[in-house]
PDB file of N, CA and C in Angstrom:
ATOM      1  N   UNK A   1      -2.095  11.927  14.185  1.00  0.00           N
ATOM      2  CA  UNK A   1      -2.945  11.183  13.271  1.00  0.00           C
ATOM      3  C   UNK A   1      -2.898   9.714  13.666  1.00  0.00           C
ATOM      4  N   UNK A   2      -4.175   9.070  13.782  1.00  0.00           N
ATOM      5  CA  UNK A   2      -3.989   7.599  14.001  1.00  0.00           C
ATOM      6  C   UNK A   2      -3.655   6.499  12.997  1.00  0.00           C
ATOM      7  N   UNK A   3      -3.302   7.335  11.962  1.00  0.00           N
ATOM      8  CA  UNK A   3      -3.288   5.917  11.068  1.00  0.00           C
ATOM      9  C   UNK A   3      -1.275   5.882  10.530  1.00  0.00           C
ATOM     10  N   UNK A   4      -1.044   5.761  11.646  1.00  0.00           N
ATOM     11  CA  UNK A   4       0.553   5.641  11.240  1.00  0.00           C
ATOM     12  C   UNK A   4       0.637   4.390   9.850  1.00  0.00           C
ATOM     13  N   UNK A   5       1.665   4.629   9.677  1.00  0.00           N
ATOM     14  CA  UNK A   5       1.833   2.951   8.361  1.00  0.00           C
ATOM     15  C   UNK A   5       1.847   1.656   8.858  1.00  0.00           C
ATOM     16  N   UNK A   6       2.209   1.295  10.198  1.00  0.00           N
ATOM     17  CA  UNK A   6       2.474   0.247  10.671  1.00  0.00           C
ATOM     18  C   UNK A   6       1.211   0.064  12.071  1.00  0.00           C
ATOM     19  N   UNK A   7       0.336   1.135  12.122  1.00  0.00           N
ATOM     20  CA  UNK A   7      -0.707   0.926  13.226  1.00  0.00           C
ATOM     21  C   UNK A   7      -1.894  -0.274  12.804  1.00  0.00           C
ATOM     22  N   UNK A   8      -2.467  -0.561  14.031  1.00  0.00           N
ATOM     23  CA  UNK A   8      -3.716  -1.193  13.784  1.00  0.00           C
ATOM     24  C   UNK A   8      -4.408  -0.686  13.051  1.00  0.00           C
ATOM     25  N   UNK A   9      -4.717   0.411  13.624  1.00  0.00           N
ATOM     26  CA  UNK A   9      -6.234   1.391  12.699  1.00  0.00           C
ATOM     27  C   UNK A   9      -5.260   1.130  10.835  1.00  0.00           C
ATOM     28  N   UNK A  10      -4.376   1.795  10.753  1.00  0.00           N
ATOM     29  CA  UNK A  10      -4.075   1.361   8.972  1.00  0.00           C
ATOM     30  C   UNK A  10      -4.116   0.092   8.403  1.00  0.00           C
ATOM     31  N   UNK A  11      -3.458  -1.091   9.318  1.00  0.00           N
ATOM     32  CA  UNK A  11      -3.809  -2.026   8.627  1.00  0.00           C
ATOM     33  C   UNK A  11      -5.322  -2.759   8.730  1.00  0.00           C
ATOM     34  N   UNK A  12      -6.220  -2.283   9.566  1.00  0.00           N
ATOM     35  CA  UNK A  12      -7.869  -2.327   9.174  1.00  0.00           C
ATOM     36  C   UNK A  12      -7.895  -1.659   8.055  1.00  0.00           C
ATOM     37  N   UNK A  13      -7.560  -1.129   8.010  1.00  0.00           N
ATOM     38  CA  UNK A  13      -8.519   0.160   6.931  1.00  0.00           C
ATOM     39  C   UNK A  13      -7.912  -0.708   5.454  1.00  0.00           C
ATOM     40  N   UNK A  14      -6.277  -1.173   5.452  1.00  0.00           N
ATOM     41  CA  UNK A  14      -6.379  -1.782   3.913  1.00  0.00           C
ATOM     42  C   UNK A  14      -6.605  -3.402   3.862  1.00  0.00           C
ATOM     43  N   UNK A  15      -7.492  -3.427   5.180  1.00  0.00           N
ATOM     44  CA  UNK A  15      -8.386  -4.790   4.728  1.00  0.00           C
ATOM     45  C   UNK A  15      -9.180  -4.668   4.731  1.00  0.00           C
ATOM     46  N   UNK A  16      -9.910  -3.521   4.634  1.00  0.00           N
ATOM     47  CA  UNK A  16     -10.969  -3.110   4.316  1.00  0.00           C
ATOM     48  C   UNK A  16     -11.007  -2.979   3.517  1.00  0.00           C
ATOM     49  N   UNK A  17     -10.241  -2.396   2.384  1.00  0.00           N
ATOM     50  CA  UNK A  17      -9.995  -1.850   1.120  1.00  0.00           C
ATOM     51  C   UNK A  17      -9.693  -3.322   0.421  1.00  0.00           C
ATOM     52  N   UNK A  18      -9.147  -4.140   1.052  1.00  0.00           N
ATOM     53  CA  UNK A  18      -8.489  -5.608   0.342  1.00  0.00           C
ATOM     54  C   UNK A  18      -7.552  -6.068  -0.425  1.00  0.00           C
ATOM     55  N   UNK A  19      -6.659  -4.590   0.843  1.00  0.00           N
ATOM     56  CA  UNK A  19      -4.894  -5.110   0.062  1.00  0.00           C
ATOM     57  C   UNK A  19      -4.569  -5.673   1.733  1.00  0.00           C
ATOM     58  N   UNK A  20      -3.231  -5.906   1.590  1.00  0.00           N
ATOM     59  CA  UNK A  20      -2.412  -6.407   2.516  1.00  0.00           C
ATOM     60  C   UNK A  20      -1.462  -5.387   2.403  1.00  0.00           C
ATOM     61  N   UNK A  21      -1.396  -4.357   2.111  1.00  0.00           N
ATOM     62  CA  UNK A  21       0.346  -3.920   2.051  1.00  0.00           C
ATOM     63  C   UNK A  21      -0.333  -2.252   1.249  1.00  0.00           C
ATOM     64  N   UNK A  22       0.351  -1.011   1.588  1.00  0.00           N
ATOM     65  CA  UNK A  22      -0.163  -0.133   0.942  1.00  0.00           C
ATOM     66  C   UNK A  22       1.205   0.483   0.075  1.00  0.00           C
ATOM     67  N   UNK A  23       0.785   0.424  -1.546  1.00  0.00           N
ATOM     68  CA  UNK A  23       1.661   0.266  -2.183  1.00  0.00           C
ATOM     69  C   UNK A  23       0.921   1.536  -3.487  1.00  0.00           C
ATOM     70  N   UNK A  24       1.059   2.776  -3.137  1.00  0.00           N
ATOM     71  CA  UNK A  24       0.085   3.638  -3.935  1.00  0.00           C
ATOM     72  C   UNK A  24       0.694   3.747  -5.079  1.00  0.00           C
ATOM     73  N   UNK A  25       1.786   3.617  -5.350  1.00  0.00           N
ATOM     74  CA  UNK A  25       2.393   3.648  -6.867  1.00  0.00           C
ATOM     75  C   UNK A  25       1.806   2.506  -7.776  1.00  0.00           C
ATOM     76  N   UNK A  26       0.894   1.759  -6.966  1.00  0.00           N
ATOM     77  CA  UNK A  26       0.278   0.290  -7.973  1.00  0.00           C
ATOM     78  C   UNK A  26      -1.604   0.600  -8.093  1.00  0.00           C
ATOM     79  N   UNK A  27      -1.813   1.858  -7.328  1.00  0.00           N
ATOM     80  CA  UNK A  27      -3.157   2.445  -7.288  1.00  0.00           C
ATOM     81  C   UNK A  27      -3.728   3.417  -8.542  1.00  0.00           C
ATOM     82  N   UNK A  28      -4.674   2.905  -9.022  1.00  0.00           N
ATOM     83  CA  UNK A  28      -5.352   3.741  -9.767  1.00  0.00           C
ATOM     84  C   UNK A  28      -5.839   4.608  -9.459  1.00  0.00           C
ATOM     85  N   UNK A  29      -5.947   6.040 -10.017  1.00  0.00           N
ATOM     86  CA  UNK A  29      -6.407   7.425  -9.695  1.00  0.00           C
ATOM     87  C   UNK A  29      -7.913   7.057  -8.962  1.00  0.00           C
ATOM     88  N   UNK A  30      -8.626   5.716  -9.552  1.00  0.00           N
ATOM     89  CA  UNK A  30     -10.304   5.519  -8.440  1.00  0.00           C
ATOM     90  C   UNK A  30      -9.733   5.050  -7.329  1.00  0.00           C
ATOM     91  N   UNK A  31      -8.786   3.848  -7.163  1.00  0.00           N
ATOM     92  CA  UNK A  31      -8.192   3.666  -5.904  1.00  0.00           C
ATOM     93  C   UNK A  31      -7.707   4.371  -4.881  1.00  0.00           C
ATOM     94  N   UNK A  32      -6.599   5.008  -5.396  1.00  0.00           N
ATOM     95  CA  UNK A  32      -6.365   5.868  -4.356  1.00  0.00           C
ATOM     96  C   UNK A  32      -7.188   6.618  -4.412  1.00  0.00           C
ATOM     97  N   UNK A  33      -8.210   7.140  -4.603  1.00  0.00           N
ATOM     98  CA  UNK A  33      -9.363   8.510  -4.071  1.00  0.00           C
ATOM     99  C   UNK A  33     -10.609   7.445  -2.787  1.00  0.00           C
ATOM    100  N   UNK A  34     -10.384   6.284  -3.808  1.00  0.00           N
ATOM    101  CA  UNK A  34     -11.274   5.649  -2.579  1.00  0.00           C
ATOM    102  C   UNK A  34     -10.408   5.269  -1.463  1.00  0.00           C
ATOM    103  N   UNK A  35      -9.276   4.975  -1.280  1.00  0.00           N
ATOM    104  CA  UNK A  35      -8.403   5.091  -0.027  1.00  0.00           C
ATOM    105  C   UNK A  35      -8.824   6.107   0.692  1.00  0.00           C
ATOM    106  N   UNK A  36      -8.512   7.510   0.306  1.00  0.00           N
ATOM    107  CA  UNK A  36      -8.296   8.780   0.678  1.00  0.00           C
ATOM    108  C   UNK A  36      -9.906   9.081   1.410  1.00  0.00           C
ATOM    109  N   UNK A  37     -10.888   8.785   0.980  1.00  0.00           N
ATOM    110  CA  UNK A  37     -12.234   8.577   1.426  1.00  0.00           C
ATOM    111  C   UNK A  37     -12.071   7.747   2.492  1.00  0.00           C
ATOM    112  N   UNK A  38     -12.096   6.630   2.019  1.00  0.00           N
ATOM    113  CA  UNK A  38     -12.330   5.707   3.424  1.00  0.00           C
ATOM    114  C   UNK A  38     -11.011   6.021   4.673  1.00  0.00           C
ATOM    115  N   UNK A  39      -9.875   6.961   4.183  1.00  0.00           N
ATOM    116  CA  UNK A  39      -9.340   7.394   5.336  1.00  0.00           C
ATOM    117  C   UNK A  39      -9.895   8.341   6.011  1.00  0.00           C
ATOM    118  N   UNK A  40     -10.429   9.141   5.379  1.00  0.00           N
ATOM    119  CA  UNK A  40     -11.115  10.285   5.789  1.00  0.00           C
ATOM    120  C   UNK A  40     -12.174   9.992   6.852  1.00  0.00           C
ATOM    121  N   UNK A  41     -12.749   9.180   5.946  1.00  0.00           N
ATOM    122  CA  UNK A  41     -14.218   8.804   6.833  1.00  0.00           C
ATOM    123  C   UNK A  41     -14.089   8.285   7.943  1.00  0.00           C
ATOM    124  N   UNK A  42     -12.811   7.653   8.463  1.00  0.00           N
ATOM    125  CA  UNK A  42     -12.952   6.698   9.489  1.00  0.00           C
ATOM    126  C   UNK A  42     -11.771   7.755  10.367  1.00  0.00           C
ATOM    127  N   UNK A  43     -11.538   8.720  10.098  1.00  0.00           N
ATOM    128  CA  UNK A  43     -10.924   9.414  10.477  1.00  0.00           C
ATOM    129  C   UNK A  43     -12.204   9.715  12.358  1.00  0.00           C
ATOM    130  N   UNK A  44     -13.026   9.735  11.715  1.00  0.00           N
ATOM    131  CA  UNK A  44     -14.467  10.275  12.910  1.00  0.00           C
ATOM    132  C   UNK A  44     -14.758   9.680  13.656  1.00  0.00           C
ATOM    133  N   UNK A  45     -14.199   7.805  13.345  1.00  0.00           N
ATOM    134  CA  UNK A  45     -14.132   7.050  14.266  1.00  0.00           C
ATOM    135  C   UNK A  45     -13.297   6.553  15.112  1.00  0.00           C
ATOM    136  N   UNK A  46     -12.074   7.912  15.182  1.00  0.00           N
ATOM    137  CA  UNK A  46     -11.350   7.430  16.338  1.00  0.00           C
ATOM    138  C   UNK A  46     -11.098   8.300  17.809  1.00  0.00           C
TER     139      UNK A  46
END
């Protein structure tokens, strides 16, 4: 999987999202589903 915790591709993806730091215990049930989406999705672009 490319999105290790400490890779490039992850930390794009949660500045994309517009955290700095991925901290899902501070995510709301819409948050994290929209994480889980936009991981998904960009899953196709690697």
């Amino acid at each position: 999987m490319g999105y290790a915790g400490g890779s490039a591709e992850f930390t794009k993806l949660l500045k994309e999202m517009g955290q700095t730091e991925f901290l899902p215990e501070t995510m709301s049930p819409r948050q994290a589903f929209q994480f889980l989406q936009h991981l998904a999705g960009n899953q196709d672009n690697l």
